[in-house]
N, C-alpha and C. Protein backbone atom coordinates (compact mmCIF):
# COMPACT_ATOMS: atom_id res chain seq x y z
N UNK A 1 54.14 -96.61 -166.63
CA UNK A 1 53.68 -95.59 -167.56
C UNK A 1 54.77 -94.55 -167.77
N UNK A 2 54.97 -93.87 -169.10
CA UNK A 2 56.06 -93.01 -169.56
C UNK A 2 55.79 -91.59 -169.24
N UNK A 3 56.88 -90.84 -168.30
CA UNK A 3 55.91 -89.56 -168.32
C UNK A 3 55.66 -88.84 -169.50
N UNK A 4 54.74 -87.85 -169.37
CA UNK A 4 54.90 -86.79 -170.74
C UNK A 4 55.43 -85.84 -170.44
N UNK A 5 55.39 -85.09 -171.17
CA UNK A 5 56.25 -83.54 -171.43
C UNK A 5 56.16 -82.65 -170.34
N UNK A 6 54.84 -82.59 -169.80
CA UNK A 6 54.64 -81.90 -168.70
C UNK A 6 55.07 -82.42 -167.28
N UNK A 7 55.12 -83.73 -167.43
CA UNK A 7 55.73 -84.05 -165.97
C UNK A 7 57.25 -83.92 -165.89
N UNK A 8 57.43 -84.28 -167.40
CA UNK A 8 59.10 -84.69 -167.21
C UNK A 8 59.33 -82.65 -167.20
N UNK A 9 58.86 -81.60 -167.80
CA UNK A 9 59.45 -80.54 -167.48
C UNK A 9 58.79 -80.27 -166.17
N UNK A 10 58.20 -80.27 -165.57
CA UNK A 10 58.00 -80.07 -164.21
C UNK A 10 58.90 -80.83 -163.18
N UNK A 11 59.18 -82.01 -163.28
CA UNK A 11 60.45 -82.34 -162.75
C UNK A 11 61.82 -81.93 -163.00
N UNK A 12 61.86 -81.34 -163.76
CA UNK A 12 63.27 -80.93 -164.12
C UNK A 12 63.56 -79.71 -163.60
N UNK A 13 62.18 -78.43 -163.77
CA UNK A 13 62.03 -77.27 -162.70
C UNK A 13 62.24 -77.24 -161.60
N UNK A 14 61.75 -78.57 -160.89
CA UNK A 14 61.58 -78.79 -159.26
C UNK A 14 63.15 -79.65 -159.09
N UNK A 15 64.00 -79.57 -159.79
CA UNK A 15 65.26 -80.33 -159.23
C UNK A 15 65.51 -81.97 -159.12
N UNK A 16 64.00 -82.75 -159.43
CA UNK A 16 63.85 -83.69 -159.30
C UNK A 16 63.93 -84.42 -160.42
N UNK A 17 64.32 -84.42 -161.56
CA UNK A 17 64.48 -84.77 -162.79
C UNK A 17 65.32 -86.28 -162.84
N UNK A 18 65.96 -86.22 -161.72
CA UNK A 18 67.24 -87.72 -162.10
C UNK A 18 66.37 -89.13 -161.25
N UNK A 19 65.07 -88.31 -159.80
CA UNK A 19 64.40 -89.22 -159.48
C UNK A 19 63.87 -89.57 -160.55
N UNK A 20 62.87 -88.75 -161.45
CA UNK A 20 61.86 -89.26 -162.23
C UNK A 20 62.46 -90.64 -163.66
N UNK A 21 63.93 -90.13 -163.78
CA UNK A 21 64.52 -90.47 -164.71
C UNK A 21 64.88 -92.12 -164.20
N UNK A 22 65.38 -92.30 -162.88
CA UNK A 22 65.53 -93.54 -162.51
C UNK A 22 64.54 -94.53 -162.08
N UNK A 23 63.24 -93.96 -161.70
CA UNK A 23 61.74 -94.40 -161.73
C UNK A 23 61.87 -94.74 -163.04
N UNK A 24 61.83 -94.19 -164.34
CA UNK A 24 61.68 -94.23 -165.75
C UNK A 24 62.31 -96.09 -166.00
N UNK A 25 63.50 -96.19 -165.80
CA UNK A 25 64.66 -96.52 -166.15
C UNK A 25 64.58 -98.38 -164.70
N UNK A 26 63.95 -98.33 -163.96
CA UNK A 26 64.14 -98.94 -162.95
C UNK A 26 63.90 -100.52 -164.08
N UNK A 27 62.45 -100.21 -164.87
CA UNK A 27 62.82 -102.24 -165.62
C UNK A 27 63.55 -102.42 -166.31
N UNK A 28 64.45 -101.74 -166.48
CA UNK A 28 65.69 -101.78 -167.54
C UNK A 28 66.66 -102.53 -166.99
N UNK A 29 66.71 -102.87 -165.49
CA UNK A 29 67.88 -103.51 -164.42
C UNK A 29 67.57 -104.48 -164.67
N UNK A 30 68.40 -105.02 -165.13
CA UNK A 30 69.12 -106.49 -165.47
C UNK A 30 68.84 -106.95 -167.28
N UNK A 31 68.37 -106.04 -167.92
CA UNK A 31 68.31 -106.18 -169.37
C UNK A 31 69.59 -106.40 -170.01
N UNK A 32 69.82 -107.38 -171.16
CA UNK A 32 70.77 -107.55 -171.95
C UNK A 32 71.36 -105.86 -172.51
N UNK A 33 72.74 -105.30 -172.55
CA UNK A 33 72.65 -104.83 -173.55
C UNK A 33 73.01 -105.22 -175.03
N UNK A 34 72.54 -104.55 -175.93
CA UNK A 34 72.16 -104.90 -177.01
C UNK A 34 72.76 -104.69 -178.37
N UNK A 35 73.00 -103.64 -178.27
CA UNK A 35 72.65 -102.54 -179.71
C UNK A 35 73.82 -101.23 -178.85
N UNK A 36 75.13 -100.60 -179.95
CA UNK A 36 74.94 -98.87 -179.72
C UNK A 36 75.60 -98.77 -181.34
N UNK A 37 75.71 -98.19 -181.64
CA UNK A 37 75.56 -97.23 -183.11
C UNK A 37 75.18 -95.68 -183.34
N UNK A 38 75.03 -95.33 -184.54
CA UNK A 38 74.73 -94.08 -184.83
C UNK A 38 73.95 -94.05 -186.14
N UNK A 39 73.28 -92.69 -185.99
CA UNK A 39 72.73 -92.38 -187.41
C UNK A 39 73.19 -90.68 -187.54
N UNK A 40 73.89 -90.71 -188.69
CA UNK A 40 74.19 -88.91 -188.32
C UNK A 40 75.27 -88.96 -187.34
N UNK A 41 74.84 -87.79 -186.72
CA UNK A 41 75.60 -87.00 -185.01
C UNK A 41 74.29 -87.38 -183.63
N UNK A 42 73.31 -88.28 -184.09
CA UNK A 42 72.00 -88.94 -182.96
C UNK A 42 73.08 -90.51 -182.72
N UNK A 43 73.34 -90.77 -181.74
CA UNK A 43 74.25 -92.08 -180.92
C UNK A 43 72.58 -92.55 -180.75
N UNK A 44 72.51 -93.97 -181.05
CA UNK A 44 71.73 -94.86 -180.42
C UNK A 44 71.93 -96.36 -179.62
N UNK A 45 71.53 -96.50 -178.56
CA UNK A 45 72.16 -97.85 -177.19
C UNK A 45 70.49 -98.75 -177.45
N UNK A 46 70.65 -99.92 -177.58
CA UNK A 46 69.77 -100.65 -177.34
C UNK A 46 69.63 -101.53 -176.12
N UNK A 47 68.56 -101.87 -175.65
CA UNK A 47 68.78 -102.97 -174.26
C UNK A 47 67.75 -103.90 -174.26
N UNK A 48 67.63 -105.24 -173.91
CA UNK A 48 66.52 -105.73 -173.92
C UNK A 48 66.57 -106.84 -175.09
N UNK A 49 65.11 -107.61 -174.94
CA UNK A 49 65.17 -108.65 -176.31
C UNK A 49 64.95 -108.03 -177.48
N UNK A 50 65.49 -108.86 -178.29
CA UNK A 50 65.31 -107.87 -179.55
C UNK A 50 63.77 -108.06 -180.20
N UNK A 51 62.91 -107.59 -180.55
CA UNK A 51 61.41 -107.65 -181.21
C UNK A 51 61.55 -107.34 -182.11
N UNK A 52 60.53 -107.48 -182.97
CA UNK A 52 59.89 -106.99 -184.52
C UNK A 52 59.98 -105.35 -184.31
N UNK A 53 60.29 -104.40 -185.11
CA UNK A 53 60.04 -102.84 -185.23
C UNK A 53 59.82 -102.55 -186.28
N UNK A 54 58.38 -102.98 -186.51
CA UNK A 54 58.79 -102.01 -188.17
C UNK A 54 58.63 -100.59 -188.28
N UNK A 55 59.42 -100.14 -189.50
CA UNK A 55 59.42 -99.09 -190.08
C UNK A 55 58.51 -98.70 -191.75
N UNK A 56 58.40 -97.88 -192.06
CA UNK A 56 57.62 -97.30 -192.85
C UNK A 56 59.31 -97.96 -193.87
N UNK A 57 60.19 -97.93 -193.93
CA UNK A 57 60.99 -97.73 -194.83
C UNK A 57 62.04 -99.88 -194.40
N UNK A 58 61.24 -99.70 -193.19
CA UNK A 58 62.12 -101.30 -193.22
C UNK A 58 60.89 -102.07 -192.23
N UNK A 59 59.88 -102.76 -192.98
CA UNK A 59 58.86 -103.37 -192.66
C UNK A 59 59.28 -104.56 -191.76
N UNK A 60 60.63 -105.19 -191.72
CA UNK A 60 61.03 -106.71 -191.12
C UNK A 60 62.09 -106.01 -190.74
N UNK A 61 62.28 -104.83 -189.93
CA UNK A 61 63.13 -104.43 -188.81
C UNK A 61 63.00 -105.32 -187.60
N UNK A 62 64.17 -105.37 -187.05
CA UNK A 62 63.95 -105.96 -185.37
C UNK A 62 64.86 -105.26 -184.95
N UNK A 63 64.47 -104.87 -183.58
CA UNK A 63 65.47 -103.84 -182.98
C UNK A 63 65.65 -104.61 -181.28
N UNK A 64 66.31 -104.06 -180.53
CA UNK A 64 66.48 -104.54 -179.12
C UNK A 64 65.09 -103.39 -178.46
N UNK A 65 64.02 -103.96 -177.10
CA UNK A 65 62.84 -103.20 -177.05
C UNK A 65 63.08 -102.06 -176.26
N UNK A 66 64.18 -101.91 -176.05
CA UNK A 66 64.53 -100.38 -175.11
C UNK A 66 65.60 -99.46 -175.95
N UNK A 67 65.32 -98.54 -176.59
CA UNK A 67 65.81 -98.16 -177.03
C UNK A 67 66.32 -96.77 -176.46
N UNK A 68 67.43 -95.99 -176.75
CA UNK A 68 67.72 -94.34 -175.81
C UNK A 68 68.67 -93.65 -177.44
N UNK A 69 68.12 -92.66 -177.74
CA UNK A 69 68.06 -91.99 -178.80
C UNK A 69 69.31 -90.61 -177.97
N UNK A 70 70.86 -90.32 -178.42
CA UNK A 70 71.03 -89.74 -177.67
C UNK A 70 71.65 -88.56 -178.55
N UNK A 71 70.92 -87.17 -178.38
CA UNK A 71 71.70 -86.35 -178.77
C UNK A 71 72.83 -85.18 -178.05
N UNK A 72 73.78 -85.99 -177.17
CA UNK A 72 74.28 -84.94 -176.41
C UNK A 72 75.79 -85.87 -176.09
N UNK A 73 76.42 -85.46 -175.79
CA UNK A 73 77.98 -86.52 -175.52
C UNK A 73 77.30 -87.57 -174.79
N UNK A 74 77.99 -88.48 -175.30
CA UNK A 74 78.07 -90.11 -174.79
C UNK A 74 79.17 -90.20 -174.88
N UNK A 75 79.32 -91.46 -173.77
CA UNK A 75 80.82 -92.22 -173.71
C UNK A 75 80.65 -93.47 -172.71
N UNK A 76 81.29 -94.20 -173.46
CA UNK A 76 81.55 -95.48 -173.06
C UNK A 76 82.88 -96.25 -172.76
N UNK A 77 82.67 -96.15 -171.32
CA UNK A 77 83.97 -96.79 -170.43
C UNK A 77 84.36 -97.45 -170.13
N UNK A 78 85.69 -98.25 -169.74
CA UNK A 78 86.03 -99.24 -168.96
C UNK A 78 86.14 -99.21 -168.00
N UNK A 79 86.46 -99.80 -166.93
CA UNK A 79 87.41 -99.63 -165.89
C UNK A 79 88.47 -99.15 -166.02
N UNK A 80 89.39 -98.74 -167.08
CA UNK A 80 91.11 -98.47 -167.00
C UNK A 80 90.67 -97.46 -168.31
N UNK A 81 89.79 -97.01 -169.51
CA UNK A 81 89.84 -96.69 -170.73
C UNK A 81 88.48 -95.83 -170.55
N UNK A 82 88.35 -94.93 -171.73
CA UNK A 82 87.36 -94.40 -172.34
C UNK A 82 87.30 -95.37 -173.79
N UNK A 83 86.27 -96.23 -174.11
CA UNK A 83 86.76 -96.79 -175.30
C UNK A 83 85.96 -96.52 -176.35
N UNK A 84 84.59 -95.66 -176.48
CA UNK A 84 83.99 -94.95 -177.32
C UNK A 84 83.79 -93.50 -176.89
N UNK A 85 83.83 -92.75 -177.47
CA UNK A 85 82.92 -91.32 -177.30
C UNK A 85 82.71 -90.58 -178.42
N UNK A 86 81.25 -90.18 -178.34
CA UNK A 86 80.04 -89.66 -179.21
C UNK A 86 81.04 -88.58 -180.23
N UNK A 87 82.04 -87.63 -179.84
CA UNK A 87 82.96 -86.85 -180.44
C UNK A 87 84.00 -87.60 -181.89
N UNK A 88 83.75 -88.19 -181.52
CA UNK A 88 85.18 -89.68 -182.20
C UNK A 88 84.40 -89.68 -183.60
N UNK A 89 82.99 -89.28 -183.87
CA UNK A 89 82.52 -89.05 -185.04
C UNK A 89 83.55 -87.94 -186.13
N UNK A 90 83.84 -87.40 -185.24
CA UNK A 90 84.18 -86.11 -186.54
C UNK A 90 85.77 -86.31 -186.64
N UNK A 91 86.56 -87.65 -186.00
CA UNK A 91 87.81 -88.11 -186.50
C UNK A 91 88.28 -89.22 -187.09
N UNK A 92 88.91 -89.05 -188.61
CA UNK A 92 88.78 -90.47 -189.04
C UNK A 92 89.52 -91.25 -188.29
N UNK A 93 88.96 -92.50 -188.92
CA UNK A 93 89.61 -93.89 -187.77
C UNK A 93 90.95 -94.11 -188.40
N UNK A 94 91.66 -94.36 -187.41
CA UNK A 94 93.21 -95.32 -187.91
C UNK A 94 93.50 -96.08 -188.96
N UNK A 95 94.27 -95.11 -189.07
CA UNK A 95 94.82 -95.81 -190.80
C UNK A 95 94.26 -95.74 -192.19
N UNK A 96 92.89 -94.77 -191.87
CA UNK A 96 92.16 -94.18 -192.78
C UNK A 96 93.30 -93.79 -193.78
N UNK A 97 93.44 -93.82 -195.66
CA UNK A 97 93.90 -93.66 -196.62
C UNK A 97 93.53 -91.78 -196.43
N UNK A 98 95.12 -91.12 -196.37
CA UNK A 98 95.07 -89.75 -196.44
C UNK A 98 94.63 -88.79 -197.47
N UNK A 99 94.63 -89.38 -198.43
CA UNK A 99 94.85 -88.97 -199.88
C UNK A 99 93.18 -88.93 -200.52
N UNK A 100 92.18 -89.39 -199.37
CA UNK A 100 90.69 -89.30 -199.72
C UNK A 100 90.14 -88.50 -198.62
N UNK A 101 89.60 -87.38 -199.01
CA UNK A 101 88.93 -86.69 -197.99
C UNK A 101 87.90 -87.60 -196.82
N UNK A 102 88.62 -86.49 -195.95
CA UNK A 102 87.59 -87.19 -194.62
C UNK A 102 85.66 -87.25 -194.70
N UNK A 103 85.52 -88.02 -194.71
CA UNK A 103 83.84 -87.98 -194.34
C UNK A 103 83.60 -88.22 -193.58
N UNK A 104 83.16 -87.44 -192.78
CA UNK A 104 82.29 -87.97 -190.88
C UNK A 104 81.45 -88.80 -190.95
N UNK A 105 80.26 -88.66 -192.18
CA UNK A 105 79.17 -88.98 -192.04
C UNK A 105 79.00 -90.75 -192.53
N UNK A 106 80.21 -90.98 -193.50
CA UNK A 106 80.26 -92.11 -193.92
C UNK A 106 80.10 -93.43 -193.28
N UNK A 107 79.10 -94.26 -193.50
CA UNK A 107 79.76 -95.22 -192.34
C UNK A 107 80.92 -96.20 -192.43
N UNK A 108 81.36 -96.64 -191.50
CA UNK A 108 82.60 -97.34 -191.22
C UNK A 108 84.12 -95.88 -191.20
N UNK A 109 83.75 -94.95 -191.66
CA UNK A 109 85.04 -93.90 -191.90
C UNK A 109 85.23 -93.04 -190.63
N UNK A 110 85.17 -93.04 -189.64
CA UNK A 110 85.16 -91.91 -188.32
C UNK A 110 85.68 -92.88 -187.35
N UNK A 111 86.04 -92.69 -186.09
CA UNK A 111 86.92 -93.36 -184.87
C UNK A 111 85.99 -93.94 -184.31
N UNK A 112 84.84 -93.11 -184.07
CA UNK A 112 83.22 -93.41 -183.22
C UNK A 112 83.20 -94.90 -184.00
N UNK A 113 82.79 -95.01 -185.08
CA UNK A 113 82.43 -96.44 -185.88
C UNK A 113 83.28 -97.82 -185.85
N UNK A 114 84.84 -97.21 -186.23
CA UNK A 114 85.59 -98.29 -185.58
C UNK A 114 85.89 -98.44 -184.02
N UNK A 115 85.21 -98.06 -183.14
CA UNK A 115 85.66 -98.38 -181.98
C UNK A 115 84.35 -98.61 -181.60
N UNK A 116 83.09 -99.01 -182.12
CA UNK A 116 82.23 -99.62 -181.63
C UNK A 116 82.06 -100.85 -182.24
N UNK A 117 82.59 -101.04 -183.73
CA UNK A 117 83.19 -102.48 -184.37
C UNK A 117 83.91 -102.91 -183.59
N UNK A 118 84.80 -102.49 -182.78
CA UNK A 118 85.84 -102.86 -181.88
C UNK A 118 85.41 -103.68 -180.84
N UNK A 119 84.09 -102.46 -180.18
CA UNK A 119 83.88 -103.23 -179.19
C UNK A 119 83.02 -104.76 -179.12
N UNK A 120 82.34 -104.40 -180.05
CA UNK A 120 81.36 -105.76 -180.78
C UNK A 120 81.97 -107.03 -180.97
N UNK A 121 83.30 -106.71 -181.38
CA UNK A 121 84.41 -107.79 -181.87
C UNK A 121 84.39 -108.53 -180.81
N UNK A 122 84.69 -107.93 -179.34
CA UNK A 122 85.57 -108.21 -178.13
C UNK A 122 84.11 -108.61 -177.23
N UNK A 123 83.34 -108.10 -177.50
CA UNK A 123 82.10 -108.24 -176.44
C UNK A 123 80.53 -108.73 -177.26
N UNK A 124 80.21 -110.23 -176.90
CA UNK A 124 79.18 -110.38 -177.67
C UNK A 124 77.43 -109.72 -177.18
N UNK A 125 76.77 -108.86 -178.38
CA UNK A 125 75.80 -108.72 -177.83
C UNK A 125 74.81 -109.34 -176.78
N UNK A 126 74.87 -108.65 -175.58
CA UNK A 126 74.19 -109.27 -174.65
C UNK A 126 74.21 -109.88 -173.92
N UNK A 127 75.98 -109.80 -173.58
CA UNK A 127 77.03 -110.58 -172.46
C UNK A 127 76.96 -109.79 -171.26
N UNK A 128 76.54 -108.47 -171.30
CA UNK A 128 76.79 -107.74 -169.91
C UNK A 128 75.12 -107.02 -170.20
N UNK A 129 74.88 -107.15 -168.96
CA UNK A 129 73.54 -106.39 -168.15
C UNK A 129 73.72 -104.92 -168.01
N UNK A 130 72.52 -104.26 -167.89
CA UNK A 130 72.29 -103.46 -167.59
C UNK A 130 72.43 -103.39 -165.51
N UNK A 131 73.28 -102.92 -165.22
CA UNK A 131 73.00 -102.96 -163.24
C UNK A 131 72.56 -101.92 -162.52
N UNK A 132 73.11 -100.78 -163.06
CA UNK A 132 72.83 -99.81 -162.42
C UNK A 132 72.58 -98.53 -163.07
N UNK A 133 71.18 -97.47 -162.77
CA UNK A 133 70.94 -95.85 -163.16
C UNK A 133 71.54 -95.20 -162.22
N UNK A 134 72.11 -94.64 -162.39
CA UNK A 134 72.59 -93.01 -161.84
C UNK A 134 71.76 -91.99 -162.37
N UNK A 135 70.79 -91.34 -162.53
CA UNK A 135 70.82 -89.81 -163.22
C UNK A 135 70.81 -88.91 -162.46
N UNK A 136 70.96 -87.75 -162.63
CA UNK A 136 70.88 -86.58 -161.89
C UNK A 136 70.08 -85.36 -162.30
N UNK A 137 69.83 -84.33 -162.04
CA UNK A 137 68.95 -83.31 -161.65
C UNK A 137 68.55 -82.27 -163.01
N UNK A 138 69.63 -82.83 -163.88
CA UNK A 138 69.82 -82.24 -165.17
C UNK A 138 69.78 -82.98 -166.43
N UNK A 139 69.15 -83.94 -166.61
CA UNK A 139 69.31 -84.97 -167.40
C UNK A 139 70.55 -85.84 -167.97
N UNK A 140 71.81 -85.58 -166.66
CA UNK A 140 72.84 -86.41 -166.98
C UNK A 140 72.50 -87.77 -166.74
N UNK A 141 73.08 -89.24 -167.14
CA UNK A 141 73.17 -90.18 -166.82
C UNK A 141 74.12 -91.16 -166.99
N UNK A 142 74.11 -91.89 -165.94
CA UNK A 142 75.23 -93.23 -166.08
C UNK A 142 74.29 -94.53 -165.87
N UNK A 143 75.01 -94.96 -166.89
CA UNK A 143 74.64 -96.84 -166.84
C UNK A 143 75.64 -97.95 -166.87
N UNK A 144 75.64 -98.66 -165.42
CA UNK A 144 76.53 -99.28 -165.25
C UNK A 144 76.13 -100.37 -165.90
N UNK A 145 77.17 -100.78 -166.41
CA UNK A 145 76.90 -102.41 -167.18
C UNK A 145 78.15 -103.50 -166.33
N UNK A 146 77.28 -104.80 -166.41
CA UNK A 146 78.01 -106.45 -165.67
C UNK A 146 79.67 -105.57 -166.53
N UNK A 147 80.18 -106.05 -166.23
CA UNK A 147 81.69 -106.42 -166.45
C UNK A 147 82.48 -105.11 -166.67
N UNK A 148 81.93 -104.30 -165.75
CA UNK A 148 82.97 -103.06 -165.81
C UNK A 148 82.56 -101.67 -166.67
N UNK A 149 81.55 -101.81 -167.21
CA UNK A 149 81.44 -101.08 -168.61
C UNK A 149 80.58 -99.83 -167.84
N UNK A 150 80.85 -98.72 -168.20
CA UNK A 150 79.96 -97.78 -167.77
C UNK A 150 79.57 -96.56 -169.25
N UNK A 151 78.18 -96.57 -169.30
CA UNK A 151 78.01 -95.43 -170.57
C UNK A 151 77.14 -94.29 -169.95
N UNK A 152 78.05 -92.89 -170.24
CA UNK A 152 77.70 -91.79 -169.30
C UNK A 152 77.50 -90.98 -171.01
N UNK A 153 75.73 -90.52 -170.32
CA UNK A 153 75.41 -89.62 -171.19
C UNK A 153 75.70 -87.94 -170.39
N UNK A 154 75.62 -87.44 -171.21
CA UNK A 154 76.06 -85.81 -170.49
C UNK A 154 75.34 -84.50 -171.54
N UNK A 155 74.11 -84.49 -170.76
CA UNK A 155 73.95 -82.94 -171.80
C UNK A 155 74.56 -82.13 -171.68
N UNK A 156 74.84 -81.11 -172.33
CA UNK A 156 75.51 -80.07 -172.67
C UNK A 156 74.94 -79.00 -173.54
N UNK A 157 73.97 -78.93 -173.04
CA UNK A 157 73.06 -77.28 -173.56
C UNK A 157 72.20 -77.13 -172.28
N UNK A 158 71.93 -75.50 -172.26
CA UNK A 158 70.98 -75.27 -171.23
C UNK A 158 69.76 -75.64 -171.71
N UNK A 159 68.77 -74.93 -170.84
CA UNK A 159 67.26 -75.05 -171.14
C UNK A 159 66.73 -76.50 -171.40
N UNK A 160 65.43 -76.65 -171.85
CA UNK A 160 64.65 -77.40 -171.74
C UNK A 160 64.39 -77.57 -173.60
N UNK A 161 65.95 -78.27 -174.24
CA UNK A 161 66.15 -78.88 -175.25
C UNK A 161 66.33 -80.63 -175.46
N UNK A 162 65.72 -81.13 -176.10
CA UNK A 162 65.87 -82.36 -176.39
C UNK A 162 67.41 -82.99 -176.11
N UNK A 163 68.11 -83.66 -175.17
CA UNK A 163 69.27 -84.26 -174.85
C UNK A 163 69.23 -85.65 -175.19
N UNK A 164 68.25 -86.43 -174.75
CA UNK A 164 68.03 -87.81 -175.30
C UNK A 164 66.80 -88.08 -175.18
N UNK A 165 66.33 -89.67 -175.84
CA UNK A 165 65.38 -90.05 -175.11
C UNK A 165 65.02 -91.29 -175.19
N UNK A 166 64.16 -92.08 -174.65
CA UNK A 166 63.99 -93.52 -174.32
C UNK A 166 62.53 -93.86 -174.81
N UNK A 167 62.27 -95.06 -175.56
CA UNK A 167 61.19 -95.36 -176.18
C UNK A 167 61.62 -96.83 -175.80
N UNK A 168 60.20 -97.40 -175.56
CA UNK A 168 59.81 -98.89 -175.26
C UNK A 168 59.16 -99.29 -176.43
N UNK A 169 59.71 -99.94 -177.53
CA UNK A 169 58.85 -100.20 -178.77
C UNK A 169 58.11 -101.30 -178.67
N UNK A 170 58.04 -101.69 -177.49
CA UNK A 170 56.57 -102.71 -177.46
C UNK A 170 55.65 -102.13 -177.22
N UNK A 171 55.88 -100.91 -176.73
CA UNK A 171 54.67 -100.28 -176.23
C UNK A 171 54.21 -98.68 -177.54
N UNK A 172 55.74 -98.23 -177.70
CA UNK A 172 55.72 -96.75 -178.67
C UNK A 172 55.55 -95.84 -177.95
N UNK A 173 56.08 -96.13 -176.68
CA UNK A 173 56.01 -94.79 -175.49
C UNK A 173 57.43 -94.05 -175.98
N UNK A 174 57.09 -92.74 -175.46
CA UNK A 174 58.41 -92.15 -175.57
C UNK A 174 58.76 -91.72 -174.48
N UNK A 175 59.68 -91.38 -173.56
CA UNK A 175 60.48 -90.15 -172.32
C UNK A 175 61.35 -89.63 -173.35
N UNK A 176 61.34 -88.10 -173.11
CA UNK A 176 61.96 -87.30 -173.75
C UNK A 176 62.71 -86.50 -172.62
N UNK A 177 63.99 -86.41 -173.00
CA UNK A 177 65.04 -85.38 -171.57
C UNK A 177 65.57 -84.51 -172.08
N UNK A 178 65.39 -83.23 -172.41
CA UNK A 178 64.03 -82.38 -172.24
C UNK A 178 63.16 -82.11 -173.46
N UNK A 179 61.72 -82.14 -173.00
CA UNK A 179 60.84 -81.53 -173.96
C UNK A 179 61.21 -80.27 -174.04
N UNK A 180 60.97 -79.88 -175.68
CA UNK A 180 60.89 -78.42 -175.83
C UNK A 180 59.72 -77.57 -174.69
N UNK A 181 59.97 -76.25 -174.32
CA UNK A 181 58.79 -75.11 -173.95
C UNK A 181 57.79 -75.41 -174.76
């Protein structure tokens, strides 16, 4: 069961926030990953089989069933590299034509976009597992993935503001890290 708002901010008061988060997170060990992208400046990681999702606007969506909605730095590592991070949005990618203004928002035009084409190229969806949660006391987290890969989310605002969050769309549960007051 997903906590709600009140447990997950009551854990986060009491210091215990990265237990509740890895309780959260524990059937996620050994899931395909799936899916990471963006919409905007919101980074989204998928894990899991992919299912039916529809949307009001895309009725024959299928998405991967674990989804983590992230609004706060992400980054995704190697062993030897940083080879995505959530920032890489607001710089165009290599070799971008100078002579046309930059658009962040465009897709395919920012560093974030080509270096997750990148990684897609090199790594087929759903070659490396999910192995290991780390979170901690503040809604930081790490997820170790099979073959070296580690993606560390990191909030970076105080208080008890929305940083990310995790929805099971078989079910339409949500965990939210942090609910608003």
């Amino acid at each position: 069961m997903i906590p709600g708002p009140v447990e997950t901010t009551g854990a986060w008061r009491a210091g215990r926030l990265g237990e509740l988060v890895n309780r959260v997170f524990e059937p996620l060990l050994g899931e395909p990953f799936m899916t990471l992208g963006r919409a905007g400046d919101m980074m989204w990681l998928g894990f899991g089989d992919v299912i039916s999702a529809p949307t009001r606007r895309a009725p024959a969506r299928r998405a991967a069933r674990h989804a983590i909605h992230v609004s706060c730095p992400l980054r995704l590592d190697s062993t030897a590299a940083v080879l995505i991070a959530s920032s890489d949005i607001y710089l165009p990618r290599k070799g971008q034509d100078e002579s046309t203004p930059f658009e962040w928002d465009k897709p395919g035009a920012n560093l974030f976009d080509a270096s997750v084409a990148a990684f897609w190229s090199e790594h087929e969806p759903g070659s490396a597992v999910l192995e290991r949660v780390d979170a901690d006391a503040f809604g930081g987290l790490q997820l170790g993935l099979s073959g070296g890969h580690t993606i560390r989310i990191f909030p970076n605002r105080s208080g008890a503001e929305e940083h990310w969050r995790y929805f099971d769309l078989s079910v339409g549960d949500h965990f939210v890290v942090l609910p608003a007051d």
